[in-house]
C-alpha atoms as a PDB file:
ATOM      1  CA  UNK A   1      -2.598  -7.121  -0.531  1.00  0.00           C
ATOM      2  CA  UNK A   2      -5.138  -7.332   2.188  1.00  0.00           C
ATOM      3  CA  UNK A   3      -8.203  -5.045   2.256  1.00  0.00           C
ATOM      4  CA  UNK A   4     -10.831  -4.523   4.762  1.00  0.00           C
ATOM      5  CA  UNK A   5     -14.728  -3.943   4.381  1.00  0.00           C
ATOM      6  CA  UNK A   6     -17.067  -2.879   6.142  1.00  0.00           C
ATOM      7  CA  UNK A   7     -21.060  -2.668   5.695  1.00  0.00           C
ATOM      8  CA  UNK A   8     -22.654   0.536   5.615  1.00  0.00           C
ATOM      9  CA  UNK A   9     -26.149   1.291   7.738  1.00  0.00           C
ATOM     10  CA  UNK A  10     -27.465   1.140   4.302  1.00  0.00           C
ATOM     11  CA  UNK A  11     -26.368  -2.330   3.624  1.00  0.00           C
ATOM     12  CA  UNK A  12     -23.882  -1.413   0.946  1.00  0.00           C
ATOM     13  CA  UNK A  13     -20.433  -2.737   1.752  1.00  0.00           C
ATOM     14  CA  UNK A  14     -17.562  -0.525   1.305  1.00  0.00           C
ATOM     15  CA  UNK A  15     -13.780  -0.972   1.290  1.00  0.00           C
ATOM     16  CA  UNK A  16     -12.761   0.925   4.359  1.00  0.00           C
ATOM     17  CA  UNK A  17      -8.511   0.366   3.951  1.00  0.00           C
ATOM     18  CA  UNK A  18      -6.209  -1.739   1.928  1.00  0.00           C
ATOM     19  CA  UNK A  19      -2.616  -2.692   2.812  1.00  0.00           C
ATOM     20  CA  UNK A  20      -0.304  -3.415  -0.123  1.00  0.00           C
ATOM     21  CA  UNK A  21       2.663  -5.884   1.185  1.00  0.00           C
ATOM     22  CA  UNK A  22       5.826  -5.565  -1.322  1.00  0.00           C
ATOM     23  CA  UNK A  23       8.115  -8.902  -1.259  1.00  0.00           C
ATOM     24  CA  UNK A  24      11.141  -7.732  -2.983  1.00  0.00           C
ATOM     25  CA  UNK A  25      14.157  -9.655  -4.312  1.00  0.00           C
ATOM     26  CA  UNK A  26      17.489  -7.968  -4.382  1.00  0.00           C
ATOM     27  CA  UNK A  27      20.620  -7.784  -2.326  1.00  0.00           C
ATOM     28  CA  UNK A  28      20.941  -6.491   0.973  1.00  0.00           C
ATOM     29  CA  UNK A  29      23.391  -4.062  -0.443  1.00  0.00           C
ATOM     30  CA  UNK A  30      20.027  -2.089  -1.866  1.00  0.00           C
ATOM     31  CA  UNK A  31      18.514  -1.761   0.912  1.00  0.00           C
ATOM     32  CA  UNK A  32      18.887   2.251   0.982  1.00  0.00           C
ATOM     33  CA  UNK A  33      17.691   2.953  -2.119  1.00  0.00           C
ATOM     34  CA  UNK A  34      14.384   0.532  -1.516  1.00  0.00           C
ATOM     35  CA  UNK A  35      13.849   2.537   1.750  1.00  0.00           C
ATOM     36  CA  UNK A  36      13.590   5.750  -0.039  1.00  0.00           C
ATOM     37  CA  UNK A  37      11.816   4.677  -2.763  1.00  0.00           C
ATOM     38  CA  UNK A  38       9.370   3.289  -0.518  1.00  0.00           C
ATOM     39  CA  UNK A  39       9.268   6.500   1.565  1.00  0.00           C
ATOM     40  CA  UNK A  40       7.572   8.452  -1.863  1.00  0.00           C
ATOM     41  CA  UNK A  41       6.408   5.810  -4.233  1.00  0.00           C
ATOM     42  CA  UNK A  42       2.559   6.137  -3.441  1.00  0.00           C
ATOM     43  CA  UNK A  43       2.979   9.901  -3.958  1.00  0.00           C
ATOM     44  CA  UNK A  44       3.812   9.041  -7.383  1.00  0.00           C
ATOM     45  CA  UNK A  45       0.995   6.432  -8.176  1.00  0.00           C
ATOM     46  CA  UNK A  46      -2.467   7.503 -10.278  1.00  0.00           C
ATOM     47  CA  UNK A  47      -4.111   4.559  -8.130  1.00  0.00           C
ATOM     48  CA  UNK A  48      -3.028   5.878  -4.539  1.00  0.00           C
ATOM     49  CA  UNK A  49      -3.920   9.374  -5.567  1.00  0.00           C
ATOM     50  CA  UNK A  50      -7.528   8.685  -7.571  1.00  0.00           C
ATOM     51  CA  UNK A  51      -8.772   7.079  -4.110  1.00  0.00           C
ATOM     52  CA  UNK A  52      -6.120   7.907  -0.999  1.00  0.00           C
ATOM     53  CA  UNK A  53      -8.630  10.528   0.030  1.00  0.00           C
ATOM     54  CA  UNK A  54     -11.790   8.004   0.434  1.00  0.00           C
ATOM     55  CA  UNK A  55      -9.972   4.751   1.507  1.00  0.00           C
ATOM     56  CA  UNK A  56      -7.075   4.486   3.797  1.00  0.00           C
ATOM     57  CA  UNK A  57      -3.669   2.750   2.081  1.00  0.00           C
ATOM     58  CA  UNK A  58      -0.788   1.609   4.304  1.00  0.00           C
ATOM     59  CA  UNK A  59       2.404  -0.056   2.154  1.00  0.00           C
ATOM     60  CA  UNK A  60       4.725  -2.169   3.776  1.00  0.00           C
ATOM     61  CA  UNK A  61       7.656  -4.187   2.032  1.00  0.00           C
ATOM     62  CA  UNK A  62      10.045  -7.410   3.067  1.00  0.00           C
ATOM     63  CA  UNK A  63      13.181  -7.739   1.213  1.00  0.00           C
ATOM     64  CA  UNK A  64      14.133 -11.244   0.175  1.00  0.00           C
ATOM     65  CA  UNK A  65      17.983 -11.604  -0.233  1.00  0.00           C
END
């Protein structure tokens, strides 16, 4: 996960966007069903929604055969 900051005219630093990188082990075989999990997942996640509206989240994944 890699998040970026930035600093406010204030002074205050604020997390601006975070980008969540999946490494995944299975078979090439699943690849399918990890794309269209992937597609909704966020949607689905109390953590994406309490905050998606105040800092921007990008997910990404790399499957690992």
């Amino acid at each position: 996960m890699t998040g970026e900051v930035e600093k406010e005219d204030d002074g205050v630093i604020v997390i601006r966007r975070i980008h969540v990188m999946y490494l995944l082990k299975a078979g090439e075989e699943h690849g399918e069903t990890i794309e269209r999990v992937h597609d909704f997942h966020a949607d689905k996640c109390p953590v994406y929604r309490s905050i998606c509206g105040s800092i921007d989240i990008t997910t990404d994944y790399e499957l690992e055969g």
